[in-house]
C-alpha atoms as a PDB file:
ATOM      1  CA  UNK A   1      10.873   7.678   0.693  1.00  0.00           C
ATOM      2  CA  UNK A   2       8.589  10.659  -0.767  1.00  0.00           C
ATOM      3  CA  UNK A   3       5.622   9.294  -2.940  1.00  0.00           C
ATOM      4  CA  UNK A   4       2.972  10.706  -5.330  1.00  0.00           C
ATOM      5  CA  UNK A   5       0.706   9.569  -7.695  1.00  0.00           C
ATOM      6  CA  UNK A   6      -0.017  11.434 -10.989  1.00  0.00           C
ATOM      7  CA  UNK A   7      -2.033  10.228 -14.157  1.00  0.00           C
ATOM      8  CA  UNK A   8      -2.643   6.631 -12.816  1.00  0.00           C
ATOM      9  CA  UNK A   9       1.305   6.144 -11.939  1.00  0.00           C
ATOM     10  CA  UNK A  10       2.625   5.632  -8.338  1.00  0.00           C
ATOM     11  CA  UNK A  11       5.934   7.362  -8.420  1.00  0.00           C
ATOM     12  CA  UNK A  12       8.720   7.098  -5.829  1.00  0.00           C
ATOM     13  CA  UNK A  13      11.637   9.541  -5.151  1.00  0.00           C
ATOM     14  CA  UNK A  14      14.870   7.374  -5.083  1.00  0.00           C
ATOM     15  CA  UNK A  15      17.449   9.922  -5.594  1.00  0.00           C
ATOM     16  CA  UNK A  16      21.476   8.563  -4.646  1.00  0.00           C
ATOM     17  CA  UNK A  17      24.353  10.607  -3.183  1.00  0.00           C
ATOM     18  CA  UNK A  18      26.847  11.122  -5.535  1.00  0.00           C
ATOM     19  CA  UNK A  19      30.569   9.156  -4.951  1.00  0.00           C
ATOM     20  CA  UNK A  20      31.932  12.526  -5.173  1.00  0.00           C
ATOM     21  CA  UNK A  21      30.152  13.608  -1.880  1.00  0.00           C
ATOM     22  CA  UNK A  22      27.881  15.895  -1.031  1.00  0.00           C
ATOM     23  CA  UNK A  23      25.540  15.865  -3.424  1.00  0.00           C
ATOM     24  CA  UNK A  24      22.433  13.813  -4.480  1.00  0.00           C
ATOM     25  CA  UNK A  25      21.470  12.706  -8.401  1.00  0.00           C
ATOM     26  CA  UNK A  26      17.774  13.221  -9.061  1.00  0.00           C
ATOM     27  CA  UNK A  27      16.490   9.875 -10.032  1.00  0.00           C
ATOM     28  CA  UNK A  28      13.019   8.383  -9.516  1.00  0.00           C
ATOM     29  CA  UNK A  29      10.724   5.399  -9.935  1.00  0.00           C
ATOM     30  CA  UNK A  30       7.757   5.734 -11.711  1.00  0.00           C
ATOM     31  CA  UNK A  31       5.089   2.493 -11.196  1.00  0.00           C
ATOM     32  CA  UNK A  32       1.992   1.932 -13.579  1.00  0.00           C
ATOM     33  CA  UNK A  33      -0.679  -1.377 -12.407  1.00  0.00           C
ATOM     34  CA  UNK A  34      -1.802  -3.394 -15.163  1.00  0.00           C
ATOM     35  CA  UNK A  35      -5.313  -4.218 -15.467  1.00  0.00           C
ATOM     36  CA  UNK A  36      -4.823  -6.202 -11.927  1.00  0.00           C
ATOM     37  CA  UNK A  37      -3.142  -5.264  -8.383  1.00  0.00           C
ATOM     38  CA  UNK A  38      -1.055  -8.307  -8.949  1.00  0.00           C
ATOM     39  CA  UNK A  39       0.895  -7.023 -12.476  1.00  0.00           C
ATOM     40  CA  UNK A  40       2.567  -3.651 -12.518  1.00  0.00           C
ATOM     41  CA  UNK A  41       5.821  -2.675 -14.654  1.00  0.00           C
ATOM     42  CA  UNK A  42       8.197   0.303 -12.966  1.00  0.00           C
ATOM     43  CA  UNK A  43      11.115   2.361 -15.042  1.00  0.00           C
ATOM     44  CA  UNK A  44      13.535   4.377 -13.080  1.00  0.00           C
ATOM     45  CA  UNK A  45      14.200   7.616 -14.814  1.00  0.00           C
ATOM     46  CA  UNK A  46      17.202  10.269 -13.917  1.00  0.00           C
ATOM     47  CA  UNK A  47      17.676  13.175 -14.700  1.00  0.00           C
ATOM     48  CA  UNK A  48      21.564  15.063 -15.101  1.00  0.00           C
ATOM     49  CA  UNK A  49      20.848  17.891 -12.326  1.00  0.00           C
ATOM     50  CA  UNK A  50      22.305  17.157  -8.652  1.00  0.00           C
ATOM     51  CA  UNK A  51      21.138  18.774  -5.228  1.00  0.00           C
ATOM     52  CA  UNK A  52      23.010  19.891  -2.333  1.00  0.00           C
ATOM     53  CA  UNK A  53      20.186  17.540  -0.029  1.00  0.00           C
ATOM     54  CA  UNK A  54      18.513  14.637   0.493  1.00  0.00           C
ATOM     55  CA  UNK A  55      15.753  16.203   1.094  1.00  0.00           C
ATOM     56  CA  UNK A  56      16.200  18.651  -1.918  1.00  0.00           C
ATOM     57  CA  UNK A  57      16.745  15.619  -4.606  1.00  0.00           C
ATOM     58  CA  UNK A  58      13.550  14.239  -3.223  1.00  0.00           C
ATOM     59  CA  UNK A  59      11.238  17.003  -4.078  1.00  0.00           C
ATOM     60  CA  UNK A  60      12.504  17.549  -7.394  1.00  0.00           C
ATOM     61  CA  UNK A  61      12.455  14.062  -8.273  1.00  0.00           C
ATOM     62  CA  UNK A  62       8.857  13.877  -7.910  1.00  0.00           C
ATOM     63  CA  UNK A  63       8.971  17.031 -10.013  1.00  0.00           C
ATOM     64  CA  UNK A  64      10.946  15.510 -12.533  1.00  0.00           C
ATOM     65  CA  UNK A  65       8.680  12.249 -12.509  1.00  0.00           C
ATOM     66  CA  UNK A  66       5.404  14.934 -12.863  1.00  0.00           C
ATOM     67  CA  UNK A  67       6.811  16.209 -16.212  1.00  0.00           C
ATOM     68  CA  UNK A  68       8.488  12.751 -17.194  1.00  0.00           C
ATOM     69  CA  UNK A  69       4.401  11.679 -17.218  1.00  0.00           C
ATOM     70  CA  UNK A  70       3.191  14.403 -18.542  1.00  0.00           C
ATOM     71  CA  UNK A  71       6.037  14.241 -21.723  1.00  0.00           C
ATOM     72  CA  UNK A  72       7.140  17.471 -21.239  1.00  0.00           C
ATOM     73  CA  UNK A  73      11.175  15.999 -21.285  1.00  0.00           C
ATOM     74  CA  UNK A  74      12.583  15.116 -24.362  1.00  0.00           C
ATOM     75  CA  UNK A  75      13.909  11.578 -24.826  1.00  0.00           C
ATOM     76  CA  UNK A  76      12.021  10.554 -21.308  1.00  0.00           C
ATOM     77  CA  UNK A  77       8.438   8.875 -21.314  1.00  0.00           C
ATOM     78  CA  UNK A  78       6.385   6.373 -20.092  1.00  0.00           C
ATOM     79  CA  UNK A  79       5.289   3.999 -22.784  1.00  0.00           C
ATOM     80  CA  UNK A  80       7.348   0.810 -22.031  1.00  0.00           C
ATOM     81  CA  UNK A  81       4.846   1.150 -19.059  1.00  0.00           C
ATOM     82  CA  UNK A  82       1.898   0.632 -21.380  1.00  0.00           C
ATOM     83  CA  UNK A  83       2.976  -2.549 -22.671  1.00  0.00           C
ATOM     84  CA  UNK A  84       1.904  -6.231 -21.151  1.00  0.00           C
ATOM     85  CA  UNK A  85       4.876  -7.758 -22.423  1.00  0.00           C
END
């Protein structure tokens, strides 16, 4: 599994091979800690494009987190990750 961290988020490629075979969604899992090691809250985000790898879907799902966290994809962000509750 390909990690990064960006902005004070862990994030972690988790991208799936599609039922139809062959290719692989682009889907990752962004992590933020709260306040303590012990407390953390996690989203996974996807996005619609597929890849033709592994391997491929990994690097652009850490791509995908990158502008996910930076809010530069409609609809997508990060601020359920903000909250305690």
């Amino acid at each position: 599994m390909i990690k990064a961290q960006h902005k004070g988020f862990l994030i972690f490629a988790a991208p799936e091979e599609l039922a139809d075979g062959g290719k692989w969604s682009v889907r990752v899992l962004i992590q933020r800690n709260l306040n303590t090691a012990s407390v953390s809250k996690q989203k996974y985000f996807r996005s619609k494009n597929t890849c033709d790898s592994r391997e491929e879907a990994e690097a652009h799902s850490i791509f995908y987190a990158l502008r996910v966290i930076d809010g530069k994809i409609p609809g997508q962000n990060t601020n359920s990750l903000f909250s305690v509750i």
